[in-house]
Protein backbone atom coordinates (compact mmCIF):
# COMPACT_ATOMS: atom_id res chain seq x y z
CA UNK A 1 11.14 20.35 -1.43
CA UNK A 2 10.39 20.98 -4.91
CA UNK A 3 10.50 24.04 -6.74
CA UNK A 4 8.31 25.43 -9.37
CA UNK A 5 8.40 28.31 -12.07
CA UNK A 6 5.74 30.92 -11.77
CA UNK A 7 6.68 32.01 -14.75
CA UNK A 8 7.98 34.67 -14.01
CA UNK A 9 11.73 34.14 -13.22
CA UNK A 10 11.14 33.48 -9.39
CA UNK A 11 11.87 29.91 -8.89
CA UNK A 12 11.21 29.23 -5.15
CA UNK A 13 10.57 26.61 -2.84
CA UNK A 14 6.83 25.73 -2.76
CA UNK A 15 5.14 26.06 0.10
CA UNK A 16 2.57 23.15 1.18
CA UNK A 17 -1.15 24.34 0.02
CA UNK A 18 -2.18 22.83 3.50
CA UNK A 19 -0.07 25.11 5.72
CA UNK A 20 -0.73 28.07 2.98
CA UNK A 21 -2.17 30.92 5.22
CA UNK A 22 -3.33 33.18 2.33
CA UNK A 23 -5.41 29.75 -0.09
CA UNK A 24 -8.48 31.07 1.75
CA UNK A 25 -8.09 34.73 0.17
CA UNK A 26 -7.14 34.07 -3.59
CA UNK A 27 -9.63 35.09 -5.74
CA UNK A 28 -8.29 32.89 -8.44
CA UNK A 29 -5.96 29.98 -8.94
CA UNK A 30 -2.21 31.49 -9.12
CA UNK A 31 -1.49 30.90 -13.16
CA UNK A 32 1.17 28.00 -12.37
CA UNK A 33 -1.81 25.86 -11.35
CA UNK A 34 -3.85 26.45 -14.40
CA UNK A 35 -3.98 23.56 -16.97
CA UNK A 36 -3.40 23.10 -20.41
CA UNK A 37 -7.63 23.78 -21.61
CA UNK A 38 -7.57 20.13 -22.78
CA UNK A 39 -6.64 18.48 -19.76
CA UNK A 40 -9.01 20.38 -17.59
CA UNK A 41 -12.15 18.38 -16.19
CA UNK A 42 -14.85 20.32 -17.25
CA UNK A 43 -14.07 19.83 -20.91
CA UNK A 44 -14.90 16.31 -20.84
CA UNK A 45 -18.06 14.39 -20.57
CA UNK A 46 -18.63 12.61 -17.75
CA UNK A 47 -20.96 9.63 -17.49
CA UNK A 48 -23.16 7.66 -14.87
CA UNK A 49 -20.53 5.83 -12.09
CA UNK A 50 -22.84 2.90 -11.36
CA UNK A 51 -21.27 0.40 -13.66
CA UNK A 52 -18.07 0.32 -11.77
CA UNK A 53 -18.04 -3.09 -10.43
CA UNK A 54 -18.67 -3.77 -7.21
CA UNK A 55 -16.86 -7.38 -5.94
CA UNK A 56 -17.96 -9.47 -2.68
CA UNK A 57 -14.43 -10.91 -1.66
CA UNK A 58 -16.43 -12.62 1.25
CA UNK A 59 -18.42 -14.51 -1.20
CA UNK A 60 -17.88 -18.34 -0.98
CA UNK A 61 -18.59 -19.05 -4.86
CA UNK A 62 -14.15 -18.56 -6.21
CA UNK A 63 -14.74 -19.01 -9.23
CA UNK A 64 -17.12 -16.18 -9.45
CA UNK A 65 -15.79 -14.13 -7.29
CA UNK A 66 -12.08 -14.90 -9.16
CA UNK A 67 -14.29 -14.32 -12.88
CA UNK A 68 -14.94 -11.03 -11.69
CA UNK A 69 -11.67 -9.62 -10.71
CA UNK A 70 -10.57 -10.79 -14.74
CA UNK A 71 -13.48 -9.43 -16.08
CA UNK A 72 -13.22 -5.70 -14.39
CA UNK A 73 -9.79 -5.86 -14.85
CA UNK A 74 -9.68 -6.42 -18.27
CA UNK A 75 -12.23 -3.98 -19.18
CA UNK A 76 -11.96 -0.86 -16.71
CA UNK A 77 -8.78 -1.45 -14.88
CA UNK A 78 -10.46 -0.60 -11.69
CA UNK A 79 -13.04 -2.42 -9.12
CA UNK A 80 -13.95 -1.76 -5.76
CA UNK A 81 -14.16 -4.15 -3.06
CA UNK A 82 -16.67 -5.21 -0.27
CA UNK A 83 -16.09 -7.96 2.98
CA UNK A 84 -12.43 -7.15 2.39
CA UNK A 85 -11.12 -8.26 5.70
CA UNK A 86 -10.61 -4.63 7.17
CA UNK A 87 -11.91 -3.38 9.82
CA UNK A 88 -13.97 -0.40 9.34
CA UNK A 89 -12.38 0.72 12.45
CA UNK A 90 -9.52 0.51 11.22
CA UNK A 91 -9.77 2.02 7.93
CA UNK A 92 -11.57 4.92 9.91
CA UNK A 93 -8.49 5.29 12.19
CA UNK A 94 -6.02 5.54 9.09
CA UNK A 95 -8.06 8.43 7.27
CA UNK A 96 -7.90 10.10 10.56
CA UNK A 97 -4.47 10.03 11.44
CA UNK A 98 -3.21 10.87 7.87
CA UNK A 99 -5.81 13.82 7.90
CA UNK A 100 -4.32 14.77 11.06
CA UNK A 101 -0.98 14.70 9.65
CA UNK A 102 -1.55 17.03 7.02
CA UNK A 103 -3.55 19.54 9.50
CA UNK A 104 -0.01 19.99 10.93
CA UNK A 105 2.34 22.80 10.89
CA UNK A 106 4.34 22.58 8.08
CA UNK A 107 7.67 22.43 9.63
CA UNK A 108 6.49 19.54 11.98
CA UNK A 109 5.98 17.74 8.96
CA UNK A 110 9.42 17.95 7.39
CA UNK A 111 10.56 16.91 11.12
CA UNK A 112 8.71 14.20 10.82
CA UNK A 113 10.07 13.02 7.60
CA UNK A 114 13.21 13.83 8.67
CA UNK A 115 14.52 10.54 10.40
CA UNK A 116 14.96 7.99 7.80
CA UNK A 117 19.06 8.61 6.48
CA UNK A 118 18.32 7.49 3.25
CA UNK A 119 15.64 10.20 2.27
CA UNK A 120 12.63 8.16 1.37
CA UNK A 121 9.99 9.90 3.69
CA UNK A 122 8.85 13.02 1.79
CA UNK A 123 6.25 15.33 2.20
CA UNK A 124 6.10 17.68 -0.81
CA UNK A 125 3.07 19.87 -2.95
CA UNK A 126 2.48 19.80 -6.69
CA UNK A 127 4.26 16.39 -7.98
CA UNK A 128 7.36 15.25 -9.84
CA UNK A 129 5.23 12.21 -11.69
CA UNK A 130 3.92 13.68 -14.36
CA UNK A 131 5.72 16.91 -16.37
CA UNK A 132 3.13 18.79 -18.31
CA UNK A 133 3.90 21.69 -20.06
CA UNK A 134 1.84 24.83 -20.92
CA UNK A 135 2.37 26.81 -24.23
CA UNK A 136 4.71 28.78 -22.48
CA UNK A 137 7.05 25.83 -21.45
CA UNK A 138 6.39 26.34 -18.03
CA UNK A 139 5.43 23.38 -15.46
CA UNK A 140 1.94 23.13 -15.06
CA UNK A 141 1.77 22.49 -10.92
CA UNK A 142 -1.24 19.97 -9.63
CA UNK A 143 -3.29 20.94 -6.67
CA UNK A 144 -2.26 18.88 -3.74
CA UNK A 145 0.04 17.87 -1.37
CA UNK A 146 1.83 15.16 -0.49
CA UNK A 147 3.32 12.66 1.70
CA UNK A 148 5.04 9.20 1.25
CA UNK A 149 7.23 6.58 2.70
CA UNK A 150 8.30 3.00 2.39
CA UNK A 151 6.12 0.27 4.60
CA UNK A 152 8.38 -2.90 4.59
CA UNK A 153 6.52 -5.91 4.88
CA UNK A 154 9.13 -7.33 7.42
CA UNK A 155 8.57 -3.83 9.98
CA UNK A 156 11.91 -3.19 9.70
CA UNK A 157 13.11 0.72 10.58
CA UNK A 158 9.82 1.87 12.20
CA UNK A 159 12.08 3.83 14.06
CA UNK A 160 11.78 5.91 11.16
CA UNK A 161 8.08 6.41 10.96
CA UNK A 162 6.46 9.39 12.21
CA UNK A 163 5.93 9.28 16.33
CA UNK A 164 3.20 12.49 15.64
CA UNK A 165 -0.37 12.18 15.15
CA UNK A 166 -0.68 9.88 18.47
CA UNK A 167 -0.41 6.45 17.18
CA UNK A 168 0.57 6.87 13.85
CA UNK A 169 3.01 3.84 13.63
CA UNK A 170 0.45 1.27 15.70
CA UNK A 171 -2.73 2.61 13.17
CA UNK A 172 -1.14 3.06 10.06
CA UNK A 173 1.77 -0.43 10.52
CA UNK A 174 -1.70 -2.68 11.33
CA UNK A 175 -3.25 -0.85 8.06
CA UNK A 176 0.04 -1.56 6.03
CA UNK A 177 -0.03 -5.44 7.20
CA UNK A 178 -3.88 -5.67 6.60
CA UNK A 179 -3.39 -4.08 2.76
CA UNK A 180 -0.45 -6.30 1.88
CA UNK A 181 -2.36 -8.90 2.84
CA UNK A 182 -5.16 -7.99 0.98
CA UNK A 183 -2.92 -7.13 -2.33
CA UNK A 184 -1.80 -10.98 -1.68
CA UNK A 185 -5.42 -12.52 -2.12
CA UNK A 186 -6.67 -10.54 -5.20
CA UNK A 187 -3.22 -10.96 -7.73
CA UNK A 188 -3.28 -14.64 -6.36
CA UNK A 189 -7.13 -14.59 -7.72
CA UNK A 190 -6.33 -12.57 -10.65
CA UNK A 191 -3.39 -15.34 -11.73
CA UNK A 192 -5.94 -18.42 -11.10
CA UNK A 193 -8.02 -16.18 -13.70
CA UNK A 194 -5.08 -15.42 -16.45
CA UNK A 195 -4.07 -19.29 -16.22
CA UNK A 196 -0.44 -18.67 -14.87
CA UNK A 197 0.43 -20.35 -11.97
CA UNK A 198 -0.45 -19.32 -9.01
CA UNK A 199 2.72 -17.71 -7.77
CA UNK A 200 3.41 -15.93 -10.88
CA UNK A 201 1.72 -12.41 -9.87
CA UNK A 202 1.59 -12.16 -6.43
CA UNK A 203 5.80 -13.45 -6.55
CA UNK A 204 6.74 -10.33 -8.36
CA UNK A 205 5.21 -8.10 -4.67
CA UNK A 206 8.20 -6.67 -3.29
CA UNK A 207 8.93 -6.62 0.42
CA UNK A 208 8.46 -2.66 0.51
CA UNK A 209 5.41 -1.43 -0.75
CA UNK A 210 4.36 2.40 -0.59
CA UNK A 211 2.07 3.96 1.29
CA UNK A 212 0.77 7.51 0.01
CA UNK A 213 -1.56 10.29 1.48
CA UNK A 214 -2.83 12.77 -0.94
CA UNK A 215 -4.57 15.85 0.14
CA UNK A 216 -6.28 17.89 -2.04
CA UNK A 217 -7.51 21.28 -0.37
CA UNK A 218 -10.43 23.18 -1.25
CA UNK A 219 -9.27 24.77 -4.58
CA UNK A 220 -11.55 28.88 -5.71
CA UNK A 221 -11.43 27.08 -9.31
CA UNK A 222 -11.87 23.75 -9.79
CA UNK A 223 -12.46 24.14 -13.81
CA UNK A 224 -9.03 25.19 -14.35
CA UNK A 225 -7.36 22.81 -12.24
CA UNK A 226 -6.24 19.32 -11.19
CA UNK A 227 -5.28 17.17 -8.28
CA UNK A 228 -3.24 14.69 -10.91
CA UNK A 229 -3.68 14.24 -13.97
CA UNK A 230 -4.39 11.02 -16.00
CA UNK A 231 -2.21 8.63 -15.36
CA UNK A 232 -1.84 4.73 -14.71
CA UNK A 233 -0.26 4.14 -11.53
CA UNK A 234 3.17 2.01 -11.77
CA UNK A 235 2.92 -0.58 -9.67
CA UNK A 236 1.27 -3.96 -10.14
CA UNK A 237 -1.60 -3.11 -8.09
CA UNK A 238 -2.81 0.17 -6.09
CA UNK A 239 -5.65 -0.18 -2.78
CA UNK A 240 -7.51 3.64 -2.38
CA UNK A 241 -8.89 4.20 0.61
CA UNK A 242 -11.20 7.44 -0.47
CA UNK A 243 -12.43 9.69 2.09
CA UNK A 244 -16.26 9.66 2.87
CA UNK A 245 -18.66 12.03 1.23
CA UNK A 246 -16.15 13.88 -0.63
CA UNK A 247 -15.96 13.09 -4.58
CA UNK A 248 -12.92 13.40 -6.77
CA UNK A 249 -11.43 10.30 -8.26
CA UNK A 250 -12.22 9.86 -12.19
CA UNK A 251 -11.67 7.06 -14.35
CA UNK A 252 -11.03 6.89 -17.97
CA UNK A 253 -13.44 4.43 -19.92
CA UNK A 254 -13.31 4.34 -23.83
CA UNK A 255 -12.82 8.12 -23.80
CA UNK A 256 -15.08 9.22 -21.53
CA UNK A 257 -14.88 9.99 -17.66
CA UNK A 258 -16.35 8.18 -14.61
CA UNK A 259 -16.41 9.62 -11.69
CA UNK A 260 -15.89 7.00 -8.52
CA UNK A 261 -17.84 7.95 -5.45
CA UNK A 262 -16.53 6.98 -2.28
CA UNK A 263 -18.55 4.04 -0.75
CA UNK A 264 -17.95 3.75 3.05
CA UNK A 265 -15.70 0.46 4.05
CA UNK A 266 -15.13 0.09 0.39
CA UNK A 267 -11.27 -0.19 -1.23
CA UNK A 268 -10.87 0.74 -4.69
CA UNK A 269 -8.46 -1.70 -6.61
CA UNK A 270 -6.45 -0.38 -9.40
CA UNK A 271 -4.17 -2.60 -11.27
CA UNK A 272 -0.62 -1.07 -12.06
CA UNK A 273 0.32 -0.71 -15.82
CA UNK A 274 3.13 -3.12 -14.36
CA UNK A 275 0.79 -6.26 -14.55
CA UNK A 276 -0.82 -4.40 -17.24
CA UNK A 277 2.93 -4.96 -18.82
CA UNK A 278 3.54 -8.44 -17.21
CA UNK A 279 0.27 -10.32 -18.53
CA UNK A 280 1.30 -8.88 -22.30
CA UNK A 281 -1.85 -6.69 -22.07
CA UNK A 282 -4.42 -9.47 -20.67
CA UNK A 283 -5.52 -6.99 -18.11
CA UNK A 284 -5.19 -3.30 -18.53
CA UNK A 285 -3.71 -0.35 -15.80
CA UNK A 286 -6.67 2.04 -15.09
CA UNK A 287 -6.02 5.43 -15.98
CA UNK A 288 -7.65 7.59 -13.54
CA UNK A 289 -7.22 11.27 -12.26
CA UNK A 290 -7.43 13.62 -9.39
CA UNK A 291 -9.91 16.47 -9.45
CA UNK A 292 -10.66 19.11 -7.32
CA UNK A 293 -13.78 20.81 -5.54
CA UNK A 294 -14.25 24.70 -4.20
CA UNK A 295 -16.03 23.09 -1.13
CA UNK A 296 -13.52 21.13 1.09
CA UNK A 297 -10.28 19.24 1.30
CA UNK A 298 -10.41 16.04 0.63
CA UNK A 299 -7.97 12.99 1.52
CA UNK A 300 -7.04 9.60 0.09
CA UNK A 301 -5.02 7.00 1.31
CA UNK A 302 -2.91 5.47 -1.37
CA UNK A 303 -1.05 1.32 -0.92
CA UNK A 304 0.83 0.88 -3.67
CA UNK A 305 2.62 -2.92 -4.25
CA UNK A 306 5.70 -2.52 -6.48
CA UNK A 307 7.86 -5.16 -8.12
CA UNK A 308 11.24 -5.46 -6.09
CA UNK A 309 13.89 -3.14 -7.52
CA UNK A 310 15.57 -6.10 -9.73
CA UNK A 311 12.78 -7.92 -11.01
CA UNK A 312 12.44 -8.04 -14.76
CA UNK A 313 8.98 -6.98 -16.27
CA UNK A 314 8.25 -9.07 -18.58
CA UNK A 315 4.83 -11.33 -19.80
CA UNK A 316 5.23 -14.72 -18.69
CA UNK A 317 5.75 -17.19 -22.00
CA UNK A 318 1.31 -18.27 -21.81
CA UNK A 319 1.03 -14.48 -23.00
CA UNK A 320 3.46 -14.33 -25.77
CA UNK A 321 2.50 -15.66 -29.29
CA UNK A 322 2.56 -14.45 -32.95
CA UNK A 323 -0.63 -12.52 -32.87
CA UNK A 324 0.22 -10.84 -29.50
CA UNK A 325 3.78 -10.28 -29.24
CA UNK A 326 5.98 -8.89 -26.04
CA UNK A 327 4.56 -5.18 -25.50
CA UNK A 328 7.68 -3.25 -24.81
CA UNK A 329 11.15 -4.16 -23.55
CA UNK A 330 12.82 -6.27 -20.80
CA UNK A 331 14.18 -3.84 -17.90
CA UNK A 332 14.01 -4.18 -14.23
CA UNK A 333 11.51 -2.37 -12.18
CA UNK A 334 14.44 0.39 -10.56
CA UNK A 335 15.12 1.45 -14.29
CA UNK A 336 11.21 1.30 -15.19
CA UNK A 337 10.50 3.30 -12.11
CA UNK A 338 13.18 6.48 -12.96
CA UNK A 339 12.05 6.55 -16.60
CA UNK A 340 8.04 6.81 -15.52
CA UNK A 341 9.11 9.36 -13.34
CA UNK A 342 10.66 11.59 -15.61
CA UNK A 343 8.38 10.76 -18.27
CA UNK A 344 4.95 10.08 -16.74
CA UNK A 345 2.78 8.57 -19.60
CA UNK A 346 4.93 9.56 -22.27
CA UNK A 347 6.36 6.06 -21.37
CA UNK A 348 3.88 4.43 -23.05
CA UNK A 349 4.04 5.89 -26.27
CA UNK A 350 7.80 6.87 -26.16
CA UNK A 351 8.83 3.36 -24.81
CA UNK A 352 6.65 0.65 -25.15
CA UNK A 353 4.65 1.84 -27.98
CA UNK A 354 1.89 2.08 -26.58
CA UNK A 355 -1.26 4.42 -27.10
CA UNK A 356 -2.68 5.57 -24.22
C-alpha cells in the first residue's frame, strides 16, 4: 500500500477511506486531503452539461454516425454513447459487483489481490498518478480508493481474478469482452474519420487492457477536496461506466468546467492523450476530473485500452507536415507509461511541449 505524509513526520500506511471506521465522525477533511486553493472545484465556473454529445452507435447512417465521433473528439475529447451493444443487465451487474467489492473488509480485499505473482492486482487509496504538491512540499492525497488489474483479451490467468463478490470473474470477464469489443468499433470509426487506414488505430490495442474501479466515499468537505485531479487519461481510449444518480465527473472545455451527469445505459468515451499523441494532435485527450459530494459514495467503472508495452507512439506519416510537425518524441508505450506516472501532466509540458 502506499504511504502518505501528514505532514507531520508520521509516514504510515494509508488505510482504505472505504473500510475507515472513524470518515463518518470527522468534522473536517484531515489537512493531507486539502488541495492547493487553485485546484479546488468550487473556484471554477462551471457551465451547462447539455452540449456533451450524445452518439447513436445503433444508427445505420456510418458516415454520420463515424462524422460524429471526429467531430466530439476533436473538440471536447469526450462523448457518450447510446445502442452500444451492452446489455443494461449487464452493465447493472458490473456496478454491482465492483460496489460490492469495495463494501468489503479491507483485508479481504488485499486477499483478493493477492494471487497474481507478478503484483498487478492492487487495491490502494489516494493515487500515485498525479504528484501535487502543497506550499509546504507535502503530497496533496485525492479522495478515493482504488482497485485495478489487467483483463487480457485472450482470458488468460483468471485464476488470478477475484473468486469474492459471487460471480465476479463470470460478470466482470463478459463486461471486459463486451468493452474491448466496443473500444474495437469506435477507433476503427474514428480512423475511417482521420483518413488512415483502417487498421492504423485500433492495431496499436494491446492484448491487456485495464480495468479500474474508483470509489469515491462521501467526503464532510467537498470544496476543499478532490477525487483526481485534471488529468488526460494515458491510454488511447478510456469506456466510464458512471454510477446512476450520483454526479461527479467534470470535463475541461476552453477553460471552463462541465460537469457529465450520468445517463443510465450510457458509456462515456474518452480518448487517451495516446491517440491524442498518435494522430499529431488531430483529435485531442479529454482532460477531466474527479470531484466529490458530502452526500454518498459514488462508483465508476473505468476500461482503459493501452498500446502494447513495445509499440512506438508516434503520428502516422498523413499527420506530419511542415505546418504541423511531430508533437513530442518517439518512445514506446512501457517508457511513456513510467514517465506519466511519475510525472502526471507535467509530461506534457516537460516532455512533449505541450500546454495543457
Amino acid at each position: 500500500m502506499e504511504t502518505m505524509n501528514n505532514n507531520n513526520g508520521d509516514n504510515s500506511e494509508m488505510k482504505l477511506l472505504a473500510n475507515r471506521l472513524d470518515i463518518h465522525r470527522f468534522s473536517e477533511v484531515p489537512k493531507y486531503y486539502v488541495q492547493p486553493a487553485e485546484s479546488r472545484a468550487d473556484k471554477v465556473m462551471m457551465v451547462k452539461n447539455d452540449s456533451i454529445p450524445i452518439i447513436n452507435l445503433g444508427g445505420h447512417d456510418r458516415a454520420h454516425i463515424i462524422n460524429q465521433i471526429l467531430k466530439a473528439s476533436q473538440e471536447y475529447g469526450l462523448f457518450q454513447v447510446i445502442n452500444h451493444g451492452v446489455s443494461k443487465k449487464l452493465m447493472d451487474e458490473t456496478m454491482n459487483v465492483f460496489k460490492e467489492f469495495h463494501g468489503m473488509p479491507a483485508e479481504e480485499k488485499k486477499i483478493q489481490c493477492s494471487k497474481d505473482p507478478d503484483g498487478k492486482f492492487k487495491v490502494y487509496t489516494s493515487t500515485n498518478y498525479f504528484p501535487n504538491k502543497t506550499r509546504k512540499d507535502g503530497q496533496v492525497e485525492c479522495w478515493k480508493d482504488t482497485f485495478l488489474h489487467p483483463c487480457p483479451t485472450s482470458a488468460e490467468n483468471m485464476n488470478y481474478w477475484p473468486d469474492k463478490p459471487h460471480k465476479y470473474r463470470e460478470i466482470v470477464g463478459e463486461y471486459t469482452r463486451e468493452l474491448h469489443a466496443l473500444a474495437h468499433k469506435i477507433l476503427e470509426m474514428l480512423g475511417e474519420g482521420l483518413g488512415v487506414a483502417p487498421k492504423y488505430i485500433y492495431n496499436k490495442m494491446g492484448e491487456t487492457p485495464t480495468i479500474v474501479a474508483q470509489h469515491y466515499p462521501a467526503c464532510p468537505d467537498p470544496s476543499v477536496t478532490l477525487g483526481i485531479p485534471k488529468h488526460r487519461d494515458p491510454s488511447l481510449v478510456t469506456i466510464l461506466l458512471q454510477e446512476e444518480q450520483v454526479q461527479g465527473l467534470h470535463l475541461e472545455k476552453d477553460g471552463q468546467w462541465i460537469a457529465v451527469d450520468p445517463i443510465p445505459n450510457v458509456f462515456v468515451v474518452n480518448i487517451g492523450f495516446i491517440l491524442q499523441l498518435m494522430t499529431n494532435g488531430k483529435v485531442v485527450g479529454g482532460i477531466h476530473r474527479a470531484v466529490t459530494n458530502s452526500k454518498t459514495a459514488r462508483t465508476s467503472v473505468v476500461y482503459l485500452i493501452y498500446p502494447s508495452p513495445k509499440a512506438i507512439i508516434k503520428p502516422a506519416e498523413e499527420f506530419v507536415n511542415e505546418k504541423t510537425p511531430t508533437l513530442g518524441k518517439f518512445m514506446n508505450f512501457e517508457d511513456f507509461h513510467a514517465y506519466y506516472v511519475k510525472n502526471g501532466m507535467k509530461t506534457e509540458e516537460e516532455y512533449f511541449k505541450i500546454k495543457p
